[in-house]
Every structure is written in structure tokens, then in C-alpha cells.
N, C-alpha and C. Protein backbone atom coordinates (compact mmCIF):
# COMPACT_ATOMS: atom_id res chain seq x y z
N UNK A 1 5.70 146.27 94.86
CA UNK A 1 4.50 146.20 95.66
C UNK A 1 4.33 147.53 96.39
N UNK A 2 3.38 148.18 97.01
CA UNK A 2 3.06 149.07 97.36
C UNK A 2 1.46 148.65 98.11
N UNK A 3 1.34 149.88 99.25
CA UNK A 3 0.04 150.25 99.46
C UNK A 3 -0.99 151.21 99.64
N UNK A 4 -1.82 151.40 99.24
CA UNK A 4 -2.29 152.78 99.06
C UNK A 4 -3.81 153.11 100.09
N UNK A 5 -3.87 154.01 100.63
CA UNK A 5 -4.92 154.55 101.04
C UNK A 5 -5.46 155.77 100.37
N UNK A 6 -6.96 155.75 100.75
CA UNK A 6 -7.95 156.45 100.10
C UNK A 6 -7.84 157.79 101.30
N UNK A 7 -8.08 158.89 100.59
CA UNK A 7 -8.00 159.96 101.48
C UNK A 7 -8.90 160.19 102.42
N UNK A 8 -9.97 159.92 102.44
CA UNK A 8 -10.48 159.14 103.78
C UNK A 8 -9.65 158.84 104.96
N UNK A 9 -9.73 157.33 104.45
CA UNK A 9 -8.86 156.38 105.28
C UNK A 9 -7.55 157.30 105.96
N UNK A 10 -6.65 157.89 104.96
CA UNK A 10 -5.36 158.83 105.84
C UNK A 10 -5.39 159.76 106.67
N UNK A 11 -7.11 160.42 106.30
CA UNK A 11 -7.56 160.95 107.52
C UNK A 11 -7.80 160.52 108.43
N UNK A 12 -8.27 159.85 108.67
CA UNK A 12 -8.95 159.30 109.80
C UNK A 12 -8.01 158.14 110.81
N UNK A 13 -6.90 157.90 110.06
CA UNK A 13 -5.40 156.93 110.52
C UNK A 13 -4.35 158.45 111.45
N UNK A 14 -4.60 159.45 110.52
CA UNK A 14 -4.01 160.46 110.84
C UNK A 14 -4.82 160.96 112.29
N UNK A 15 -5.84 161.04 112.28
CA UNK A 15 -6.08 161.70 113.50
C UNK A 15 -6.11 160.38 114.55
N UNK A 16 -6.13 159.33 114.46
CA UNK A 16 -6.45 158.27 115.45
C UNK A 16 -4.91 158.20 116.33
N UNK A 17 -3.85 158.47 115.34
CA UNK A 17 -2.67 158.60 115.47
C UNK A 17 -2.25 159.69 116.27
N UNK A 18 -2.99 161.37 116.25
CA UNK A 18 -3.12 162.13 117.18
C UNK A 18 -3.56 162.56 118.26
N UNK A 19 -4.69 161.65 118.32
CA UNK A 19 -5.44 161.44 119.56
C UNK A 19 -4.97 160.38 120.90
N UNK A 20 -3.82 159.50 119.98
CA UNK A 20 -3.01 158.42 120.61
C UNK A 20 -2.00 158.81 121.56
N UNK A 21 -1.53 160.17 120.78
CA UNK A 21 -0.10 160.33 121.19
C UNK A 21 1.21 159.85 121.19
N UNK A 22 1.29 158.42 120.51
CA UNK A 22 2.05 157.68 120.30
C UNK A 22 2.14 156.70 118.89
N UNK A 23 2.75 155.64 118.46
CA UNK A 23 3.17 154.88 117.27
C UNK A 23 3.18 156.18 116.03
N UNK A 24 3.72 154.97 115.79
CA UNK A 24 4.06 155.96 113.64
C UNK A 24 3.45 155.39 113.07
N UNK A 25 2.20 154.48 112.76
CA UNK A 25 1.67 154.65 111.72
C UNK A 25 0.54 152.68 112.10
N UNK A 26 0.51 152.42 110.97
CA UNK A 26 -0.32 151.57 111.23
C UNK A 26 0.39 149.89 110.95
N UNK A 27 -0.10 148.70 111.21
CA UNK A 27 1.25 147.75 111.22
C UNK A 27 -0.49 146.71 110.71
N UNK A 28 0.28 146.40 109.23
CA UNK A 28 -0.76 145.09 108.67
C UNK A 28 0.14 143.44 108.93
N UNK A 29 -0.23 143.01 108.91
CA UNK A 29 -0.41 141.41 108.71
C UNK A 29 -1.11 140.27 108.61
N UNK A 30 -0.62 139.23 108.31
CA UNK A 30 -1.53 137.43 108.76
C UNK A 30 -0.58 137.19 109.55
N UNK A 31 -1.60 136.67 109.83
CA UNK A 31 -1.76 135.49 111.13
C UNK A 31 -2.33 134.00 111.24
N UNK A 32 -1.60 133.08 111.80
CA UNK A 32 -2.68 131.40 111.25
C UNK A 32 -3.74 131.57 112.29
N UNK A 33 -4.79 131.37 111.95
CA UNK A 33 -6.11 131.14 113.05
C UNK A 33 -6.68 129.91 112.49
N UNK A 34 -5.65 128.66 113.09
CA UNK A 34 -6.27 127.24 113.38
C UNK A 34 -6.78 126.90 111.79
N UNK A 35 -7.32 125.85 112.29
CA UNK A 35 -8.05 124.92 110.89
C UNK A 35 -8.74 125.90 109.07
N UNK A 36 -9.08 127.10 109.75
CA UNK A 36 -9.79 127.77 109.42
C UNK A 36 -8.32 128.93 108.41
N UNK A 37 -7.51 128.29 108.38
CA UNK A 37 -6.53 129.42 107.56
C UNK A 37 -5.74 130.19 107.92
N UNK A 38 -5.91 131.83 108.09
CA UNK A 38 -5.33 132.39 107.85
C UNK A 38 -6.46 134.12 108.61
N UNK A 39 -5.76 134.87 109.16
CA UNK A 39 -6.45 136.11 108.86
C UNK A 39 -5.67 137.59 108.95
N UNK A 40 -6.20 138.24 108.41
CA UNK A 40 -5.22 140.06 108.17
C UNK A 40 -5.42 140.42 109.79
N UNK A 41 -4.20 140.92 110.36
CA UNK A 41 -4.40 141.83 111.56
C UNK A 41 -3.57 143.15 111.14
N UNK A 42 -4.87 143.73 111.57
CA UNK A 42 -4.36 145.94 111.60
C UNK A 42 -4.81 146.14 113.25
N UNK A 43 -3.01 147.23 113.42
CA UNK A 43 -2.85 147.46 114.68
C UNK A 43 -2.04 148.84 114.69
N UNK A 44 -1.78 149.55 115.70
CA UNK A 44 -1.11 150.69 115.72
C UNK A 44 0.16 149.77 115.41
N UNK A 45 1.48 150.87 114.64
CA UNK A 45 2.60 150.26 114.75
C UNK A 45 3.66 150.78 115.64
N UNK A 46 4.16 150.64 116.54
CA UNK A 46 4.76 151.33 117.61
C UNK A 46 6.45 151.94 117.06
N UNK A 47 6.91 150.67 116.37
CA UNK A 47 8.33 150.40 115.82
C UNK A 47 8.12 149.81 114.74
N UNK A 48 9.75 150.56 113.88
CA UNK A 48 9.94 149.65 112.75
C UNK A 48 10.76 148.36 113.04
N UNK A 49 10.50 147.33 112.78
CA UNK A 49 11.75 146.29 113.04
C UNK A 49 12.16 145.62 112.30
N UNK A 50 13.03 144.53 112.51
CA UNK A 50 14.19 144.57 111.44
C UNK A 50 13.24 143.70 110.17
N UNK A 51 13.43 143.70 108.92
CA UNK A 51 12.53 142.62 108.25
C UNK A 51 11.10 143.28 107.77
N UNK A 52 10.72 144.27 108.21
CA UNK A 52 9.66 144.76 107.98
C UNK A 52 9.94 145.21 106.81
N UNK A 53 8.89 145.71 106.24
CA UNK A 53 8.15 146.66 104.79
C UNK A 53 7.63 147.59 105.07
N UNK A 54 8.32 148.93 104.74
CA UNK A 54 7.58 149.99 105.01
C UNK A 54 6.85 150.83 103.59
N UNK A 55 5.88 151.29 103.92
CA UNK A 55 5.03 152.11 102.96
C UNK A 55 4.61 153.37 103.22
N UNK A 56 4.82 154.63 102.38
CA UNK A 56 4.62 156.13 102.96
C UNK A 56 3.62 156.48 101.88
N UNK A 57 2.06 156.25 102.14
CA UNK A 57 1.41 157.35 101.60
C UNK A 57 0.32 158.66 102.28
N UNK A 58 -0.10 159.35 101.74
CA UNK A 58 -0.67 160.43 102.15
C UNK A 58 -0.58 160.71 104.08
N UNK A 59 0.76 160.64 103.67
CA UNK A 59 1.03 160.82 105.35
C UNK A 59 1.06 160.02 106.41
N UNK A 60 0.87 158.94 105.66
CA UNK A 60 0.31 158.11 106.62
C UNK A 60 1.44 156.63 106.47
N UNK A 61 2.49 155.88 107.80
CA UNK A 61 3.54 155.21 107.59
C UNK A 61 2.75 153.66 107.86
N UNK A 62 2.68 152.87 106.68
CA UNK A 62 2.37 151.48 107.01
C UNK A 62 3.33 150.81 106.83
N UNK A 63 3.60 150.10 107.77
CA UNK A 63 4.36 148.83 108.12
C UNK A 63 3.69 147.28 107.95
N UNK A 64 4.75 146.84 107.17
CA UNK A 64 3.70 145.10 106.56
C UNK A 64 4.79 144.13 107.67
């Protein structure tokens, strides 16, 4: 498995990331939201922790 961003996107993760001053990269997941399923949350990722999935493209460190 893998994930990939569009060079766009690594731009624009990349500078949001410099303007922050802080986290390494970006942190995906689900989440249950009630009756209704399920939904993706994207957030800065501050830390890696234990159990995680990490992904390195165009510079840019995602954490699943």
C-alpha cells in the first residue's frame, strides 16, 4: 500500500508546514460519526506513534 500526492498538493502541504513552524507532515484517518458510518480526518501530524503507517512522498511525511 502506499500514498501518493500530486505535485500540487506537496506544495502546498509543504509550505502550510512552513508557515506552521511545527509537525512533520500530515496525519490521515477514519473516524465513526454515529449512524451515518464512517468519515476520513486530515490533520497536521505532530508525532509518529507507535502502530502508525508512515508514507514519504515528494517531500512530504504522511502518517495513516
Amino acid at each position: 500500500m502506499a500514498i501518493s500526492l500530486t505535485d500540487s498538493a506537496a506544495t502546498r502541504v509543504r509550505n502550510y508546514l512552513d508557515a506552521r513552524d511545527n509537525g512533520i507532515g500530515l496525519r490521515l484517518g477514519v473516524k465513526k460519526t454515529g449512524c451515518s458510518g464512517y468519515s476520513y480526518v486530515i490533520n497536521y501530524a505532530e508525532k509518529i506513534e507507535a502502530g502508525d503507517a508512515v508514507f514519504e512522498d515528494k517531500g512530504v511525511t504522511v502518517v495513516v
